[in-house]
C-alpha atoms as a PDB file:
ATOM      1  CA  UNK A   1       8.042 -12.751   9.312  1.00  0.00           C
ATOM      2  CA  UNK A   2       6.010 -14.420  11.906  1.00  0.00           C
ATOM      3  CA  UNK A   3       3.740 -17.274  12.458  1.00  0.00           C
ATOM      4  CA  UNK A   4       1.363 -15.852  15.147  1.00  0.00           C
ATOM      5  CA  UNK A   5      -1.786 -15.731  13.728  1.00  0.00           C
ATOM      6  CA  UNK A   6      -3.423 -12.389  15.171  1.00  0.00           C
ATOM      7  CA  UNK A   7      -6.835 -13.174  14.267  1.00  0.00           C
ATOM      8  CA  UNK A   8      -6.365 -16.651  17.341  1.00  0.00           C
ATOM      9  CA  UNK A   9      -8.020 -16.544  20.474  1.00  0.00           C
ATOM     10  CA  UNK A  10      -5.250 -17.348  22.353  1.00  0.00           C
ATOM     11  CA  UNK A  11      -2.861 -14.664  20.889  1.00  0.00           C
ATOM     12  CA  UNK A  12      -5.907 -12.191  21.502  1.00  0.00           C
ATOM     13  CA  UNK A  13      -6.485 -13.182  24.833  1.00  0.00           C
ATOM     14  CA  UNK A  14      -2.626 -13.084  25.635  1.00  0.00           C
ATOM     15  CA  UNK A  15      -1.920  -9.273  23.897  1.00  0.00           C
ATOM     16  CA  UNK A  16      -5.490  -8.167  26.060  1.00  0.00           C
ATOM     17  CA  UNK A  17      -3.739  -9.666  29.270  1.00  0.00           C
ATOM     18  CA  UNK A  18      -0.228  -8.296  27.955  1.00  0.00           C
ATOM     19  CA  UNK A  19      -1.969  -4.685  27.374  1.00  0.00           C
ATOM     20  CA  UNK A  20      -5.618  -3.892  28.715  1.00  0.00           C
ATOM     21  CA  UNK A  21      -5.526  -0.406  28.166  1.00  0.00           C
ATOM     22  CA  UNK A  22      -5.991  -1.442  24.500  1.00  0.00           C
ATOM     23  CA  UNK A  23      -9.102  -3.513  25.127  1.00  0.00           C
ATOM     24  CA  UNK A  24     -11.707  -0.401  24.722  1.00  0.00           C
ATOM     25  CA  UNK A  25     -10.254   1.275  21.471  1.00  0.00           C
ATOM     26  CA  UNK A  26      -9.985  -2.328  19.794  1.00  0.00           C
ATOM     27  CA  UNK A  27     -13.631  -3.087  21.062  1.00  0.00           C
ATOM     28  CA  UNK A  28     -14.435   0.481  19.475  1.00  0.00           C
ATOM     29  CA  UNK A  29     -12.956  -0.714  16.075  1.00  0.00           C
ATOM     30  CA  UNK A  30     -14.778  -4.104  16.481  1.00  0.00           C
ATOM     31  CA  UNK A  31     -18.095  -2.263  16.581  1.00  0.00           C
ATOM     32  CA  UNK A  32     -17.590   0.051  13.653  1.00  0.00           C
ATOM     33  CA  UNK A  33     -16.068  -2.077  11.306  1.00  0.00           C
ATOM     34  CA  UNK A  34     -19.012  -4.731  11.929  1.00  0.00           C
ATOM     35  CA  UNK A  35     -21.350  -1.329  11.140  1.00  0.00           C
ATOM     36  CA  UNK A  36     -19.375  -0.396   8.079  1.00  0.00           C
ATOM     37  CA  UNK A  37     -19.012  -3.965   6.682  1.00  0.00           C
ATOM     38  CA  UNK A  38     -23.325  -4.159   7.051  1.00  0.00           C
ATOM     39  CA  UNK A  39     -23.312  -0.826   4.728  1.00  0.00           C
ATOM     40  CA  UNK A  40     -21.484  -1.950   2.026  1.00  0.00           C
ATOM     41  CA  UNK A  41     -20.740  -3.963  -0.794  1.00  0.00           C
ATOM     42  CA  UNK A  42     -17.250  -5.324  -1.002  1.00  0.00           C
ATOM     43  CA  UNK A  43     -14.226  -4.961   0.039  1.00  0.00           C
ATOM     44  CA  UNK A  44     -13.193  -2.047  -1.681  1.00  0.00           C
ATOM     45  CA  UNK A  45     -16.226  -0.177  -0.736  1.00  0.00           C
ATOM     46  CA  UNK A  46     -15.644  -1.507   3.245  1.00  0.00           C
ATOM     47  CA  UNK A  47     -11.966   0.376   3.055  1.00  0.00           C
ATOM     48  CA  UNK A  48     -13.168   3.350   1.610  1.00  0.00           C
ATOM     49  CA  UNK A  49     -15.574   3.934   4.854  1.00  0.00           C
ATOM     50  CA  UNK A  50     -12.612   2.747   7.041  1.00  0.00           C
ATOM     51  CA  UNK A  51     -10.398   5.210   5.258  1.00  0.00           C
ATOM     52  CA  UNK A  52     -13.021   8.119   5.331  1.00  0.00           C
ATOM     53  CA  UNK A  53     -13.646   7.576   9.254  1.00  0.00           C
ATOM     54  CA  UNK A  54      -9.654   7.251   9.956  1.00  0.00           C
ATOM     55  CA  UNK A  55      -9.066  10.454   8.198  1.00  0.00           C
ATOM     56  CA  UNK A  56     -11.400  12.180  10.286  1.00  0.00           C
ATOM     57  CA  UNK A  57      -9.523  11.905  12.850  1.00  0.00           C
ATOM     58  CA  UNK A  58      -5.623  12.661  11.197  1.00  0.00           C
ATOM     59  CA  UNK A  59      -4.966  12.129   7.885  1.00  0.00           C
ATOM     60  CA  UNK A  60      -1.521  10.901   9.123  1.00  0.00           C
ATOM     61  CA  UNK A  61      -2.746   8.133  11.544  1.00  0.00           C
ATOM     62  CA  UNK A  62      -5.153   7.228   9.111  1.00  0.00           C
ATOM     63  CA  UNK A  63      -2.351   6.199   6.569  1.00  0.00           C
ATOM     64  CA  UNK A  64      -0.646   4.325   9.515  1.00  0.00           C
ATOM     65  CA  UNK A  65       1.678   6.665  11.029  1.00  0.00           C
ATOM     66  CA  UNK A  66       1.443   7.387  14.545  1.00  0.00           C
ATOM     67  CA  UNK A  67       3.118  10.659  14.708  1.00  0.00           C
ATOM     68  CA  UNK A  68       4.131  12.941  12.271  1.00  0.00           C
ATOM     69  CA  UNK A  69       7.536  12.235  12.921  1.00  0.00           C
ATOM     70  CA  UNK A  70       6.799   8.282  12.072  1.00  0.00           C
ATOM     71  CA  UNK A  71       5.022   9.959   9.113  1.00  0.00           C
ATOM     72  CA  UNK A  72       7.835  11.736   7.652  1.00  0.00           C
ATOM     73  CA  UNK A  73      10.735   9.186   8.635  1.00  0.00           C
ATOM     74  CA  UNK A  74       8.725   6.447   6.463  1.00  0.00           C
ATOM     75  CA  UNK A  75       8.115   8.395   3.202  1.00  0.00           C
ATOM     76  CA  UNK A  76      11.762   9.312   3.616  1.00  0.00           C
ATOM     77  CA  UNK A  77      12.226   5.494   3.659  1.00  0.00           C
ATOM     78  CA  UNK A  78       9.763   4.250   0.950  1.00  0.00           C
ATOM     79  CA  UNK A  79      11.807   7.190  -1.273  1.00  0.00           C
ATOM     80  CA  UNK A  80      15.562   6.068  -0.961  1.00  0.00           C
ATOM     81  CA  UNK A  81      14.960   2.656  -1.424  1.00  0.00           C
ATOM     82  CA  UNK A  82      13.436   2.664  -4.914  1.00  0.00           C
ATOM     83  CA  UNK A  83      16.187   5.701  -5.586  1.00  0.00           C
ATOM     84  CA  UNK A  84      18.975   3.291  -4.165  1.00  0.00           C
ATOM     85  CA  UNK A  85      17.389   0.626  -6.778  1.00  0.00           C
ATOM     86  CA  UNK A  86      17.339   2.843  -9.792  1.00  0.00           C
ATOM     87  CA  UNK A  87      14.340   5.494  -9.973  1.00  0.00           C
ATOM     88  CA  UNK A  88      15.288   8.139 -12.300  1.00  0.00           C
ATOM     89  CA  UNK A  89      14.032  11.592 -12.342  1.00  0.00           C
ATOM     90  CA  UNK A  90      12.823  11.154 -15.966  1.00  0.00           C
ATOM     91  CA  UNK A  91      11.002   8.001 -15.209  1.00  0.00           C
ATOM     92  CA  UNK A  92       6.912   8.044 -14.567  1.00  0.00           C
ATOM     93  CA  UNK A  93       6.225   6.472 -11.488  1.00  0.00           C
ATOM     94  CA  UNK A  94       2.407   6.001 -10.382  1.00  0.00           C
ATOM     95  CA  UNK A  95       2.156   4.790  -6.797  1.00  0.00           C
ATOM     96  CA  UNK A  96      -1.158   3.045  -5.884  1.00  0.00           C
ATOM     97  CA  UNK A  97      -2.122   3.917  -2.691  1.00  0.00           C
ATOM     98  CA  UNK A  98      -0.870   7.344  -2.384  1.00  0.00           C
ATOM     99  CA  UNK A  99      -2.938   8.441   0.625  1.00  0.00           C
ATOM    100  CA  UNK A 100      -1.911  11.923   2.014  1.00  0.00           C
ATOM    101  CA  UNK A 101       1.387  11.431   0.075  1.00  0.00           C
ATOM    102  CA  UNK A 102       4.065  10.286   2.683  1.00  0.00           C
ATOM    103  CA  UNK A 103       6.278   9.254   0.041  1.00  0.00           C
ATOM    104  CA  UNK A 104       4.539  10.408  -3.048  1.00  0.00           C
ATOM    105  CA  UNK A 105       5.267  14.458  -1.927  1.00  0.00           C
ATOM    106  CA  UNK A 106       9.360  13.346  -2.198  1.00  0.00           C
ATOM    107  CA  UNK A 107       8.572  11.405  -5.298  1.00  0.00           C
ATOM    108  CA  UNK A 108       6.657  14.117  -7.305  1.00  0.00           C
ATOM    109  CA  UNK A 109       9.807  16.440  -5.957  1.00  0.00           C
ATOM    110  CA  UNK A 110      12.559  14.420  -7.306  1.00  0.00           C
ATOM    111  CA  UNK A 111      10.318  13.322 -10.778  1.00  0.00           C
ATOM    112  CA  UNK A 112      10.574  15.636 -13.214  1.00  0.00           C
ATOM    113  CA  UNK A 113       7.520  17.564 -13.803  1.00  0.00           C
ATOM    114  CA  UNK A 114       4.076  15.246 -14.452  1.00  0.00           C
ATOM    115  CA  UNK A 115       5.820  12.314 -13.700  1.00  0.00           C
ATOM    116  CA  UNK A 116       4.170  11.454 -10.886  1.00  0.00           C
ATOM    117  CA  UNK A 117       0.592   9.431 -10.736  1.00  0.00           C
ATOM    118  CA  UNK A 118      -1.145   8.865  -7.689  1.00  0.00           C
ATOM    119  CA  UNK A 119      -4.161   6.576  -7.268  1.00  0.00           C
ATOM    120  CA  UNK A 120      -6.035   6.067  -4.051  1.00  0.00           C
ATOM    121  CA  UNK A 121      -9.688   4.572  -3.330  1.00  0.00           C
ATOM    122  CA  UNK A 122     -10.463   7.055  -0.694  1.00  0.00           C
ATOM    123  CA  UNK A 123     -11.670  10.202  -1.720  1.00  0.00           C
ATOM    124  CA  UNK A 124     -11.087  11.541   1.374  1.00  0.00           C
ATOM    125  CA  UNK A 125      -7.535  10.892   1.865  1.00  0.00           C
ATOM    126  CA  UNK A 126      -6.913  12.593  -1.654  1.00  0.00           C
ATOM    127  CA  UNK A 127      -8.662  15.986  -0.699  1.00  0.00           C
ATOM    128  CA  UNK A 128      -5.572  15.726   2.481  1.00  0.00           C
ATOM    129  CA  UNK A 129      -3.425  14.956  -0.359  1.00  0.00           C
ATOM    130  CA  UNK A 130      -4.249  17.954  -2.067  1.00  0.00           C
ATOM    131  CA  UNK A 131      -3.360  19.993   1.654  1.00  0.00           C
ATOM    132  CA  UNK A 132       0.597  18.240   1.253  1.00  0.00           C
ATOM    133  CA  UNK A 133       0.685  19.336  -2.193  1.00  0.00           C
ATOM    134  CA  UNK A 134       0.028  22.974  -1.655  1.00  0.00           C
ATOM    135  CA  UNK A 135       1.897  22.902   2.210  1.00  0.00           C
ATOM    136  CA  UNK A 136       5.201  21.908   0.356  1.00  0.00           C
ATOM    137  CA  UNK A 137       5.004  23.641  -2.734  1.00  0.00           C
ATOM    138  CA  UNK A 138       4.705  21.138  -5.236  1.00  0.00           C
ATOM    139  CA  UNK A 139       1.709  22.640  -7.206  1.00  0.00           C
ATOM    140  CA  UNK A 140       4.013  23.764 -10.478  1.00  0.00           C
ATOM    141  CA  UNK A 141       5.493  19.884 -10.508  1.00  0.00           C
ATOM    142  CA  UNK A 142       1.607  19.267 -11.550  1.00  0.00           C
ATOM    143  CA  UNK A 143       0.943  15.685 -10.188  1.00  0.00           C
ATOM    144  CA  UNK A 144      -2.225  13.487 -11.261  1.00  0.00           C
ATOM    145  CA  UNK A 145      -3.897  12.720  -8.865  1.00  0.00           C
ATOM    146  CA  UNK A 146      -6.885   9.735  -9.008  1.00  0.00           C
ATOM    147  CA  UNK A 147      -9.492   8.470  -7.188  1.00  0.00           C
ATOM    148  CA  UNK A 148     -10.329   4.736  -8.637  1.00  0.00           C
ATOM    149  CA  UNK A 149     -12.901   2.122  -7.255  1.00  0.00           C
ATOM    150  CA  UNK A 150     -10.600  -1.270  -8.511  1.00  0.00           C
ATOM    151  CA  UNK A 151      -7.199  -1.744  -9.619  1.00  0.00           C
ATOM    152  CA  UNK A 152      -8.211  -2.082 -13.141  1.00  0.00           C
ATOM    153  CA  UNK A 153      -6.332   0.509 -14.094  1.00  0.00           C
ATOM    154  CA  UNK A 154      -8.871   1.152 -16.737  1.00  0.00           C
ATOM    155  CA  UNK A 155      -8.101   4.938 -17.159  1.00  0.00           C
ATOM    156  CA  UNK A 156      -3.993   4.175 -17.764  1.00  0.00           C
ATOM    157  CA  UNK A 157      -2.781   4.113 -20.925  1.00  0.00           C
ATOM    158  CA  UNK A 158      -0.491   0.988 -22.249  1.00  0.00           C
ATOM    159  CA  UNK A 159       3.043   0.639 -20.863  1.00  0.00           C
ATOM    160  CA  UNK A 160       3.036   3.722 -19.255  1.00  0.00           C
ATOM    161  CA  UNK A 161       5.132   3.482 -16.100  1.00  0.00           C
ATOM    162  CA  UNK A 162       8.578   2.982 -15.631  1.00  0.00           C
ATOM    163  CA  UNK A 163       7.553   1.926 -12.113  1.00  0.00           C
ATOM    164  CA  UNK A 164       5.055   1.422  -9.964  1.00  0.00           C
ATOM    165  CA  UNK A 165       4.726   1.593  -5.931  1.00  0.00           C
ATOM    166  CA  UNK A 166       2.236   0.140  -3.573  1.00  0.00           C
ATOM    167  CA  UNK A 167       3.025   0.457   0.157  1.00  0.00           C
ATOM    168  CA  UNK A 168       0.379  -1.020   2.743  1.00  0.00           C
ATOM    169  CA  UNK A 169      -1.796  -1.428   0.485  1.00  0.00           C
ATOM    170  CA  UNK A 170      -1.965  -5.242   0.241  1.00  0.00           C
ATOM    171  CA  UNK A 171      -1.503  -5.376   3.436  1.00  0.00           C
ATOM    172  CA  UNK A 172      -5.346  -4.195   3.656  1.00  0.00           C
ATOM    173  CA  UNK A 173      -6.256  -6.330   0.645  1.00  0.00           C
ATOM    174  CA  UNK A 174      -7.852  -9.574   0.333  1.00  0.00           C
ATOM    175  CA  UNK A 175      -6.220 -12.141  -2.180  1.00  0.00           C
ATOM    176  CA  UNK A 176      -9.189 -10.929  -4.900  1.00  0.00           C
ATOM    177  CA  UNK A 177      -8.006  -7.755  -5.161  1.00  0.00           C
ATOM    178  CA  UNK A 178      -4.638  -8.469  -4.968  1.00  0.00           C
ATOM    179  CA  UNK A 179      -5.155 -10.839  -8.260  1.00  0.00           C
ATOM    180  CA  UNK A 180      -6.733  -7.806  -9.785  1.00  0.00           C
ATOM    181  CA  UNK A 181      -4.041  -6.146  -9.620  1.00  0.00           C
ATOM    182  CA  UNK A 182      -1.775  -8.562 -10.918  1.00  0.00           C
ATOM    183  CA  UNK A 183      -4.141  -9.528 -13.886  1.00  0.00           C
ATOM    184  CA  UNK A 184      -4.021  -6.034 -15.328  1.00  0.00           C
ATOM    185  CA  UNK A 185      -0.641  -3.879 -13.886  1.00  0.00           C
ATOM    186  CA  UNK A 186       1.192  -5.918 -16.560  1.00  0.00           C
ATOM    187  CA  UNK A 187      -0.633  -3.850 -19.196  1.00  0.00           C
ATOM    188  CA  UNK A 188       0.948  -0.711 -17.896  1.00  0.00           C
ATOM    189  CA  UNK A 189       4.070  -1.574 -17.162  1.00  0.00           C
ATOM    190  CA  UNK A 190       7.163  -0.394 -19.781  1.00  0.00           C
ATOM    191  CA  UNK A 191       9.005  -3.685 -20.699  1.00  0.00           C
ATOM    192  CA  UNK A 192      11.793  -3.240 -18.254  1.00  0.00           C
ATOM    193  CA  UNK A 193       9.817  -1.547 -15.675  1.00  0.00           C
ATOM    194  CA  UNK A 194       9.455  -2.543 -11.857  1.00  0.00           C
ATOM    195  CA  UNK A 195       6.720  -3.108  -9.414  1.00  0.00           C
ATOM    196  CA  UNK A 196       7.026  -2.963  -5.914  1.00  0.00           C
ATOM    197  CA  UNK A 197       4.971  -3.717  -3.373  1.00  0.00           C
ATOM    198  CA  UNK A 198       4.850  -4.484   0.702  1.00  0.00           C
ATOM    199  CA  UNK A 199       2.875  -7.138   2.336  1.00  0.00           C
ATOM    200  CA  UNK A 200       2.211  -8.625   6.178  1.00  0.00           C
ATOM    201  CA  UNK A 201       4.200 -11.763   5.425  1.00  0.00           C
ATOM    202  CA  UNK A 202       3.132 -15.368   7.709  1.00  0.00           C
ATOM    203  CA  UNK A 203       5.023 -18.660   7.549  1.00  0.00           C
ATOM    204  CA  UNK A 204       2.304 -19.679   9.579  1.00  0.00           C
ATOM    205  CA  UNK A 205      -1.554 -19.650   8.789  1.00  0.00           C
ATOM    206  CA  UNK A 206      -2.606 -16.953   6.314  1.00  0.00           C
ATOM    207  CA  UNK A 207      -5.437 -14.970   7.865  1.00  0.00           C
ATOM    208  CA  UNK A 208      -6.787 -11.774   8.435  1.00  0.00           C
ATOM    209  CA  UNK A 209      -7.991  -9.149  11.483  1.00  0.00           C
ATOM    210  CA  UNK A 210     -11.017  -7.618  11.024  1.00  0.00           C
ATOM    211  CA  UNK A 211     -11.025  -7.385   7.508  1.00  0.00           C
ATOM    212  CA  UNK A 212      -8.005  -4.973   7.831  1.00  0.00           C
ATOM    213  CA  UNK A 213      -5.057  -6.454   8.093  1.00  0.00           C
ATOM    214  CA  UNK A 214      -4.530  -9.743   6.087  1.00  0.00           C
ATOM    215  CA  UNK A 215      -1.189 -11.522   6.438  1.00  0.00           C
ATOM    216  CA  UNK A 216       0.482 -13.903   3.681  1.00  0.00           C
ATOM    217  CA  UNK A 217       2.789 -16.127   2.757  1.00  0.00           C
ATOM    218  CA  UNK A 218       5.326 -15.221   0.423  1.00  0.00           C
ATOM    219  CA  UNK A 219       5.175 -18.193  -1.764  1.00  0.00           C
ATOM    220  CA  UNK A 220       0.992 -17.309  -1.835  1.00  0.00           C
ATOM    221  CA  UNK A 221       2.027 -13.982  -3.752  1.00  0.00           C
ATOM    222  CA  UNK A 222       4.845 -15.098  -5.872  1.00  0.00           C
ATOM    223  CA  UNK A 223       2.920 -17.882  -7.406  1.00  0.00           C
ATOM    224  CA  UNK A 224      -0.068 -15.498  -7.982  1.00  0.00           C
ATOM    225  CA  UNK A 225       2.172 -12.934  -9.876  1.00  0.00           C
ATOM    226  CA  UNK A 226       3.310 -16.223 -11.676  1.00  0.00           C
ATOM    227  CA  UNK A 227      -0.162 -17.778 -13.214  1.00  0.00           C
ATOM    228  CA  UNK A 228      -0.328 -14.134 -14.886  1.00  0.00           C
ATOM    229  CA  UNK A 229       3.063 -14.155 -16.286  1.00  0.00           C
ATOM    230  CA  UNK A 230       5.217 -12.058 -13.573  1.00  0.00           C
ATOM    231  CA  UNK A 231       8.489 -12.833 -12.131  1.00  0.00           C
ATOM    232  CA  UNK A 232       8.000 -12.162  -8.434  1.00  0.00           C
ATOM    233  CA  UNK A 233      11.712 -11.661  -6.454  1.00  0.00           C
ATOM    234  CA  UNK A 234      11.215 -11.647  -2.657  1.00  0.00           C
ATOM    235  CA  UNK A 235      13.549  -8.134  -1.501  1.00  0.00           C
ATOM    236  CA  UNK A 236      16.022  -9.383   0.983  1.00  0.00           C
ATOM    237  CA  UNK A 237      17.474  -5.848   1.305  1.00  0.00           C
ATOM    238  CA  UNK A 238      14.171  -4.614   2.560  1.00  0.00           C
ATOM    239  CA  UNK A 239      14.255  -6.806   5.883  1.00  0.00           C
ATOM    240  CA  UNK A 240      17.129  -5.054   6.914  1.00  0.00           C
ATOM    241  CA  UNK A 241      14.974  -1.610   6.919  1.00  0.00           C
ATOM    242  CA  UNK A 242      12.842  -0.368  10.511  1.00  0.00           C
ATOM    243  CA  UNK A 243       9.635  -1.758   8.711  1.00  0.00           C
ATOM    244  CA  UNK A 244       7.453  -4.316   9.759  1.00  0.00           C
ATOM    245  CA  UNK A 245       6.574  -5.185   6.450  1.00  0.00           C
ATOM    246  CA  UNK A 246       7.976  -7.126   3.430  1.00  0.00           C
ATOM    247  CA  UNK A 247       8.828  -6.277  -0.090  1.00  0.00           C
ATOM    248  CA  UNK A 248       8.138  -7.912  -2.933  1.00  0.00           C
ATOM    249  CA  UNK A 249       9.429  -7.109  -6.692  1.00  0.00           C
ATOM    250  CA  UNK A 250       7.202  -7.971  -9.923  1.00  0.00           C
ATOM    251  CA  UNK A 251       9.114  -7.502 -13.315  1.00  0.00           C
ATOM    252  CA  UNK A 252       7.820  -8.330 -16.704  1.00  0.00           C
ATOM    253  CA  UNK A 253      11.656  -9.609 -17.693  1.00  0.00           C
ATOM    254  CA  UNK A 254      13.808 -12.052 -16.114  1.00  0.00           C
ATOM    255  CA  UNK A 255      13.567 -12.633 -12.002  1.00  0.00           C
ATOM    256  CA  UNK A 256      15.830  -9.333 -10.644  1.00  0.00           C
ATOM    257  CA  UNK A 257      14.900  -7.333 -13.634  1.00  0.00           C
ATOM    258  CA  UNK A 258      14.839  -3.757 -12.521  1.00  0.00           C
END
C-alpha cells in the first residue's frame, strides 16, 4: 500500500522530472482518453474503447503485461494461489475479467471440462481469447466464454459458482461498478463459495488517473461488501506475492470462509 496520490501535481511533476522519456506516451494517453471519454456514455462503455485501442496494439500489453514473459509468470501466479487456497478441479469457477486468458487458459486446463466461465466487457480482447484457446489446445475442455456490458450477471443462473476471480479489474473500476458487482455476485455464489478479487489499495486519499486506474482504501471495499451482506477478509498472504496489487476475499459464510 501507498499513500501517494498519482493523480497530485506534485507527484506528477516529480515522476516527469524522475523520467522524461515518459512525458510523450503519457501525453499520448492524455489525448485519447479525453477523445474516448467525449464518445461515450459511461464508464463501462469508456473501458471498452480503451480496451479495443490497447489490444490493437498486443493483446498482452493491453491486459497489463509488459512482456510475454510478465504475461505468463502472472497467470501462473493468479493460478496457484486460488489452487494453494482450495480450487478443485470439479468446482465451476467464472473469472470476470478474463481478457486474453492469462490465468483463465491454466484454469480451464486444470477444471474439469465446462467448468470454466469467462466474462469480459471487451469484445475485442475475447476474439484474442479465442487465439489462446486454440494456440494451447484447450478447445475439447469447451469453455464459455461472454461478452457482458455490467456486472449484473443477468445471464448466470442462481448459485452457480464455486468461485469466482476478478484480477485488475477493480483496479479500472469506479466505486459504481464495483457496488454492482457486489449487489448481485451474491446471487451466484454456492453457499460456501469464494470471491476473490485485487484492487490498487491507498491509506492515503482515494483517487483515480485518468479514469484508469482508481486506488482505494481497504476499509472503502470491505464496508461496501458489508451493506450487501458479504464478509470481506483482507488476504495477508497475497502481499507477500511479486504483485503490486492487493487481494481481497468476499464469502457469503463466516469472515475466512473458503
Amino acid at each position: 500500500m501507498h499513500n501517494r496520490n498519482r493523480a497530485g501535481i506534485a507527484h506528477q511533476i516529480g515522476y516527469a522530472i524522475r523520467h522524461p522519456e515518459r512525458i510523450p506516451p503519457h501525453l499520448r494517453r492524455l489525448a485519447r482518453d479525453a477523445w474516448l471519454r467525449l464518445r461515450t456514455r459511461d464508464h463501462v462503455g469508456y473501458y471498452r474503447a480503451v480496451m479495443k485501442s490497447d489490444t490493437t496494439r498486443g493483446s498482452e500489453s493491453a491486459v497489463g503485461s509488459k512482456s510475454h514473459r510478465r504475461w505468463l509468470a502472472m497467470g501462473k501466479l493468479q493460478f496457484d494461489y486460488l489452487v494453494r487456497h482450495g480450487l478443485k478441479p470439479d468446482h465451476r469457477l467464472l473469472e470476470i475479467g478474463c481478457g486474453n486468458l492469462r490465468a483463465g487458459r491454466l484454469f480451464i486446463d486444470y477444471l474439469d471440462t465446462g467448468n470454466y466461465y469467462g466474462i469480459d466487457i471487451s469484445p475485442d480482447i475475447l476474439i484474442a481469447a479465442q487465439d489462446t484457446l486454440a494456440g494451447h489446445g484447450l478447445r475439447d475442455k469447451l469453455p464459455h466464454l461472454m461478452p457482458v456490458g455490467n456486472l449484473c450477471f443477468a445471464a448466470l443462473p442462481d448459485e452457480a459458482f464455486d468461485v469466482v476471480h476478478a484480477h485488475s479489474v477493480f483496479s479500472h473500476s469506479p466505486l459504481q461498478v464495483i457496488e454492482e458487482c457486489f449487489q448481485h455476485v451474491g446471487r451466484i455464489m454456492k453457499p460456501d463459495g469464494w470471491f476473490d478479487f485485487t484492487f490498487d489499495a491507498t491509506e492515503g486519499e482515494e483517487h483515480h488517473v485518468l479514469h484508469e486506474d482508481f486506488y482505494y482504501r481497504t476499509s472503502t471495499l470491505t464496508a461496501l461488501a458489508g451493506r450487501y451482506g458479504l464478509h470481506a477478509t483482507f488476504m495477508d498472504d497475497w502481499e507477500k506475492l511479486p504483485s503490486k496489487q492487493s487481494k481481497i476475499r468476499i464469502t457469503l459464510g463466516p469472515p475466512g470462509g473458503g
